[in-house]
Structures are given as C-alpha cells and as structure tokens.
C-alpha atoms as a PDB file:
ATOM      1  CA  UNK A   1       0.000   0.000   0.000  1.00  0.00           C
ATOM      2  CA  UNK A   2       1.457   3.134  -1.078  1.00  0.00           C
ATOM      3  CA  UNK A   3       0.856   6.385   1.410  1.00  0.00           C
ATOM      4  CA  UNK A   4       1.010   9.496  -0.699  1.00  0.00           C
ATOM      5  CA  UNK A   5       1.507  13.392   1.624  1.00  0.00           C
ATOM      6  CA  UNK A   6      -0.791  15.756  -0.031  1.00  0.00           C
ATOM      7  CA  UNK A   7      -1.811  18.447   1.491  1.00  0.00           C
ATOM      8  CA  UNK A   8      -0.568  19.927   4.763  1.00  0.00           C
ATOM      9  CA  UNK A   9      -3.289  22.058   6.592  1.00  0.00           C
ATOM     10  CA  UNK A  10      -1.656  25.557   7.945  1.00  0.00           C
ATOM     11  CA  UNK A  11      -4.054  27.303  10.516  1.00  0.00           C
ATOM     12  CA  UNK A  12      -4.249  31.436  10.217  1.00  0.00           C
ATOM     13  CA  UNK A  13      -6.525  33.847  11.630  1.00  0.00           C
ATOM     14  CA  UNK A  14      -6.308  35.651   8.956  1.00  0.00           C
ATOM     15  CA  UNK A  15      -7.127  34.074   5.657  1.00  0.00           C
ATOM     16  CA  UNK A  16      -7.355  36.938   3.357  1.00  0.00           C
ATOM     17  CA  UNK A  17      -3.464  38.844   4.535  1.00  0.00           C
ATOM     18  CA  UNK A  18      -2.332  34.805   4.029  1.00  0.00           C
ATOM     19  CA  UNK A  19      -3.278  34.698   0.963  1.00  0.00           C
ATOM     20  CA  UNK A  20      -1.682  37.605   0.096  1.00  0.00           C
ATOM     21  CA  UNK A  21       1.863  36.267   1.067  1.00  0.00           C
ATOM     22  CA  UNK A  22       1.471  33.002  -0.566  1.00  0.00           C
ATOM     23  CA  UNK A  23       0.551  35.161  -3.795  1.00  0.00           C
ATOM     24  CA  UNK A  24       3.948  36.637  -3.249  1.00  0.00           C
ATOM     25  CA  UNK A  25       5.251  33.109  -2.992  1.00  0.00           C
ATOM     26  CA  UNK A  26       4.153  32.520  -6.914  1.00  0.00           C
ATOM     27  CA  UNK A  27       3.011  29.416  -5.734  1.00  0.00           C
ATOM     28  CA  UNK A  28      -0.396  27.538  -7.878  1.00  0.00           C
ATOM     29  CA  UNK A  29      -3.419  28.996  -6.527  1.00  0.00           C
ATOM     30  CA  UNK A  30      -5.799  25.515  -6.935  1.00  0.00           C
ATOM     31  CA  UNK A  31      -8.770  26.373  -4.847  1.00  0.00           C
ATOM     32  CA  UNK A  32      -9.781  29.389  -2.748  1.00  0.00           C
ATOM     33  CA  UNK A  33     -13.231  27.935  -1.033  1.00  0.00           C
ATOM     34  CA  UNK A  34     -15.866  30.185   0.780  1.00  0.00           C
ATOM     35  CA  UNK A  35     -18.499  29.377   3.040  1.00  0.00           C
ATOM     36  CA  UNK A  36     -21.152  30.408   5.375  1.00  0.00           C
ATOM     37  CA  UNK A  37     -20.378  31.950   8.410  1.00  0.00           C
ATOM     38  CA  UNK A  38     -17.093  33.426   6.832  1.00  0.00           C
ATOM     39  CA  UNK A  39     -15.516  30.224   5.860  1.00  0.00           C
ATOM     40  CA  UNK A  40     -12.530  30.469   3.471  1.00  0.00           C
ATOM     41  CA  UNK A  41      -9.576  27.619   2.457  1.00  0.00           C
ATOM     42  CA  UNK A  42      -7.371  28.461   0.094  1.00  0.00           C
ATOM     43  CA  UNK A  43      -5.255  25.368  -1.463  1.00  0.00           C
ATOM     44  CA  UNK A  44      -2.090  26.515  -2.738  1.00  0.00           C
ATOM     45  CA  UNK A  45       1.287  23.885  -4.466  1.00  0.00           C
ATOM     46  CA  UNK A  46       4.865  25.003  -4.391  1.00  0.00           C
ATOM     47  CA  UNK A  47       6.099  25.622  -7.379  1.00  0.00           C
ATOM     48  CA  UNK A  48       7.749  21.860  -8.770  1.00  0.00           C
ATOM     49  CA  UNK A  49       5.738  20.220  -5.689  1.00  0.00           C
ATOM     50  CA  UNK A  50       3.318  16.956  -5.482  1.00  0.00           C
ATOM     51  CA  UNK A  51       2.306  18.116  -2.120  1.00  0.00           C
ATOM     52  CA  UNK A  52      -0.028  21.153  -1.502  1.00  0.00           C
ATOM     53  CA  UNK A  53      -0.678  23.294   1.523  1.00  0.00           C
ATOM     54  CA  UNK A  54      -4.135  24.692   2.502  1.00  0.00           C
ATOM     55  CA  UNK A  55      -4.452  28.030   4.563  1.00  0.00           C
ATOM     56  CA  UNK A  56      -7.605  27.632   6.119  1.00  0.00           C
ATOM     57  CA  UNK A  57      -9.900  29.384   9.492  1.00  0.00           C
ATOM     58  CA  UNK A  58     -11.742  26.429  10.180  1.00  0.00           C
ATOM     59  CA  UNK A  59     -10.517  23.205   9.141  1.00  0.00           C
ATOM     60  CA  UNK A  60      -8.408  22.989  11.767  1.00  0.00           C
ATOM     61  CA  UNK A  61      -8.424  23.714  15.945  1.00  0.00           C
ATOM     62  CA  UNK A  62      -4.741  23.989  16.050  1.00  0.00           C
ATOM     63  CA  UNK A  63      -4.048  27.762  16.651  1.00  0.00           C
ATOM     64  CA  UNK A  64      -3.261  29.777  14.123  1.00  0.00           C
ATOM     65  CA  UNK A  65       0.681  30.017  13.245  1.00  0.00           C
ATOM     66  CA  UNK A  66       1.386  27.035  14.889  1.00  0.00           C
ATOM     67  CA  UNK A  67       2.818  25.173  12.200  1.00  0.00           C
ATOM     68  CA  UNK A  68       6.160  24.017  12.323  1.00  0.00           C
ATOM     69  CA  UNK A  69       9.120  22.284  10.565  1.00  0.00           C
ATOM     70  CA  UNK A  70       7.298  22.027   6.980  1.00  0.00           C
ATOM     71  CA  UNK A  71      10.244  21.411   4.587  1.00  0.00           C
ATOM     72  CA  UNK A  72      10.543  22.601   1.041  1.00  0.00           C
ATOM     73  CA  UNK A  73      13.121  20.524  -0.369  1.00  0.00           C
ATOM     74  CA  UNK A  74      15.453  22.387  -2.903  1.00  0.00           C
ATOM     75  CA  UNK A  75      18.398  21.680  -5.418  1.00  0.00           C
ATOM     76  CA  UNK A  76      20.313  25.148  -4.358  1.00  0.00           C
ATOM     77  CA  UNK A  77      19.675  26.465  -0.993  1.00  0.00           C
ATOM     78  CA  UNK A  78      21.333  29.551  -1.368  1.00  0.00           C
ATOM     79  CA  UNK A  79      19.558  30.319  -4.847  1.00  0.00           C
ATOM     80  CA  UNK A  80      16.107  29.103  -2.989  1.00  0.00           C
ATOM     81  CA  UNK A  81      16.696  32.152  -0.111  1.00  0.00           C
ATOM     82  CA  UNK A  82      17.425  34.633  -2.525  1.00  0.00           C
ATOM     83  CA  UNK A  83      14.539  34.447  -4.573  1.00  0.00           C
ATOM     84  CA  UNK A  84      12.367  34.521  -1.483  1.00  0.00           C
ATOM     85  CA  UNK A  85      13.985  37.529   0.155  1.00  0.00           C
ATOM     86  CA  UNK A  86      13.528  38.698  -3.822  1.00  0.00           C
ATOM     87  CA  UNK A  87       9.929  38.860  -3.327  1.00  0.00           C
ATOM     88  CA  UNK A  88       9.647  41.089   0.275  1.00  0.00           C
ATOM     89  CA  UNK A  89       9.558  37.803   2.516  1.00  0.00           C
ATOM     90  CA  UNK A  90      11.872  37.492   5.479  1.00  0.00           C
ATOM     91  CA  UNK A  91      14.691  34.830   5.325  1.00  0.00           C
ATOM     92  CA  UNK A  92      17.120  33.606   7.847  1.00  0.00           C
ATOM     93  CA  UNK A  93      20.665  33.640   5.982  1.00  0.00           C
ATOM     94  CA  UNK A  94      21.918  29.965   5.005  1.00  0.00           C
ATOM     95  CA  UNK A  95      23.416  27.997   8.089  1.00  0.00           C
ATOM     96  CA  UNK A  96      23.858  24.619   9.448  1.00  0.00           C
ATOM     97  CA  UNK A  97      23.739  22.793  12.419  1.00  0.00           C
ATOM     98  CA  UNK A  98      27.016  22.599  14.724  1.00  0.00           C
ATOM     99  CA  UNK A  99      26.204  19.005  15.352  1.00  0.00           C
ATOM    100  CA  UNK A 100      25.465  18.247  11.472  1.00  0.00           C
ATOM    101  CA  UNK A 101      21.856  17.473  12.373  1.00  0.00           C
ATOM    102  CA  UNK A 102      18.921  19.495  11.240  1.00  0.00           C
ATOM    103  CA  UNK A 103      16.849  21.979  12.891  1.00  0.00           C
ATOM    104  CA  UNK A 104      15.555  22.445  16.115  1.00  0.00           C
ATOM    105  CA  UNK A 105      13.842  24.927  17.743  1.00  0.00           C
ATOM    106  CA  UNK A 106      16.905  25.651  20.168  1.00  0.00           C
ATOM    107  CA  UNK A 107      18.775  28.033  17.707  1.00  0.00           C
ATOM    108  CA  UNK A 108      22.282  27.910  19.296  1.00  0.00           C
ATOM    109  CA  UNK A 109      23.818  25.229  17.584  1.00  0.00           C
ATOM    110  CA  UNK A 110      23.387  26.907  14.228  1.00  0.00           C
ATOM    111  CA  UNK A 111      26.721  27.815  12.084  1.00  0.00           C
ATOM    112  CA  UNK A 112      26.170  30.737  10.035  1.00  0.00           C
ATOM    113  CA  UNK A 113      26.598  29.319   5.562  1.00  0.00           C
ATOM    114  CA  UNK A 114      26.411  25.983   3.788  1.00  0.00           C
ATOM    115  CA  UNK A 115      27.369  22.693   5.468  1.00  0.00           C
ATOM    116  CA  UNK A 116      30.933  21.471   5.201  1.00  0.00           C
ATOM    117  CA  UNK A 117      31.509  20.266   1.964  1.00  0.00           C
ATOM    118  CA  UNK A 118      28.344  21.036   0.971  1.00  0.00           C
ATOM    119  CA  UNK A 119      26.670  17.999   2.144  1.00  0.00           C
ATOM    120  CA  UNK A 120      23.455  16.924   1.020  1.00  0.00           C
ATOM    121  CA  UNK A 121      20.544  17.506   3.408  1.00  0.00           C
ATOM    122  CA  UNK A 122      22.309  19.897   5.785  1.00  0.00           C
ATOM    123  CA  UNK A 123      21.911  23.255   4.936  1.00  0.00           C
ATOM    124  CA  UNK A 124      18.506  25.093   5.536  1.00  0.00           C
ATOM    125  CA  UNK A 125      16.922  28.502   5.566  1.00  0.00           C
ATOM    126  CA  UNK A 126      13.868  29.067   7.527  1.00  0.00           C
ATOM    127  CA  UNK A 127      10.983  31.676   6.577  1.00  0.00           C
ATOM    128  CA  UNK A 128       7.879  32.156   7.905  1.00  0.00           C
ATOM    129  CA  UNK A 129       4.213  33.441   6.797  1.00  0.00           C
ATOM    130  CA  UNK A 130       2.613  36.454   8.709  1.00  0.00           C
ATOM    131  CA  UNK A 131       1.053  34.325  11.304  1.00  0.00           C
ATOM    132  CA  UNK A 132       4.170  32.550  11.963  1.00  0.00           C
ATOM    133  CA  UNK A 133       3.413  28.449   9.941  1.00  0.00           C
ATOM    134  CA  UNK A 134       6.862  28.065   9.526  1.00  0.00           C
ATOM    135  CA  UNK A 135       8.526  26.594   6.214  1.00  0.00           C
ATOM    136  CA  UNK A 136      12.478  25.381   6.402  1.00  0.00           C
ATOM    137  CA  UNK A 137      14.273  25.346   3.234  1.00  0.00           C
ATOM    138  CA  UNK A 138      16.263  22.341   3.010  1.00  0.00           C
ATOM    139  CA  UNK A 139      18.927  21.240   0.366  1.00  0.00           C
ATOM    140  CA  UNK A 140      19.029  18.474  -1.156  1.00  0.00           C
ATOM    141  CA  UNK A 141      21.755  17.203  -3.901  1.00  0.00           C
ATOM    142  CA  UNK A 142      22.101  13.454  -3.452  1.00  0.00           C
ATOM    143  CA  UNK A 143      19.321  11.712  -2.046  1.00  0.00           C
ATOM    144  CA  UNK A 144      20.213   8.610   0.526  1.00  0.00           C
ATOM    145  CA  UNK A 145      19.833   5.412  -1.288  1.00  0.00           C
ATOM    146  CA  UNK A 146      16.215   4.266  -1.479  1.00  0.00           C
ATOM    147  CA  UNK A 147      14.936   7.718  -2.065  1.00  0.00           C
ATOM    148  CA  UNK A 148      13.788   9.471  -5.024  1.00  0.00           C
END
C-alpha cells in the first residue's frame, strides 16, 4: 500500500493577509473555497511540488501560526533564499547545524553558511508566513539510497 503526503493544513486567523503572502510566494493557486459563516480555504502547491498546503480558518483547531518544521526541499539552498527575500519575505541567511543534524527549535547550535563540503541535506533557511506556519528550506543534492 502506497501512502502518498498531499496536502498539509496551515491554521491562520487571517485568511485573506495569508493569501496575500502566498501570492507573493508565486506558488499555484488551486482552490480558494468560501463558506457560510465566513468560511474560506485556500489550497495553494509550491512551485515543482506533489504536495499542496491549505491556509484555512476552520478546518483545523490547532491555533493559528502554529505550524512548524514544513520542509521545502530544494536543489540550491542559497539560490532558494534569494529568490524569497527577492519577493519582500523574510529569510534567515543559510546555516547549518554545529552538530550536522537538522533543525531544532533551540537556535544555538546553528553555524552561520552551507554545510561542510556542501553535504546533502544539511543546509537550511527558515521563513515564515505572517502568522508565523513556519517553512524550512532544506537542500538536497544526493538523495540517501532508497529515495527518489
């Protein structure tokens, strides 16, 4: 049986300012849904993505913003955080981890560029939207064997 991630649910108070920064984003606007009693989800799909987000009010009781550690998976990290900080969105600078892991919320093992050597799966950039979902930017380069 395969298992296939489609769509993440991000929870924001405010649907209509979202929307607005994932416009910025240039990512595919799918669906933008509205309902009675002020219902709205908007589905959006990173650009080159299967998966799809939806910014949504009310499909959801997690609090709005809460969303963290959703990774966007890229060939050039550096390349990646310039053309979001191209577009008006706040971007952490490249780093690593100290301990060659991957992010935590505890920021003080982070090393300020690329991983050593570059290695694959080890350097990230972090954004977030106006309510605070986070996304990390990871690179990627050579998957581990098995993946695709």
């Amino acid at each position: 049986m395969d298992y296939k991630l489609e769509v993440i649910v991000l929870p924001v108070a405010d649907v209509a300012a979202a929307k607005a920064f994932y416009d910025k984003l240039d990512w595919r606007l799918d669906v933008d849904l509205k309902g009675e009693g002020g219902f709205r989800a908007v589905h959006y799909t990173p650009t080159g993505s299967p998966a799809s987000i939806i910014i949504s009010s009310g499909l959801t009781d997690a609090a709005p913003g809460s969303t963290r550690g959703t990774y966007l998976v890229v060939d050039d990290v550096e390349a990646a955080r310039a053309d979001i900080a191209s577009r008006g969105i706040e971007v952490t600078e490249v780093f690593h981890e100290a301990d060659g892991g991957i992010p935590t919320p505890n920021t003080e093992g982070r090393v300020p560029g690329l991983a050593p050597e570059r290695a694959s799966y080890f350097s990230f950039a972090i954004f977030k939207d106006p309510e605070g979902n986070e996304f990390i930017l990871q690179e990627i380069t050579t998957r581990f064997p098995g993946r695709v």
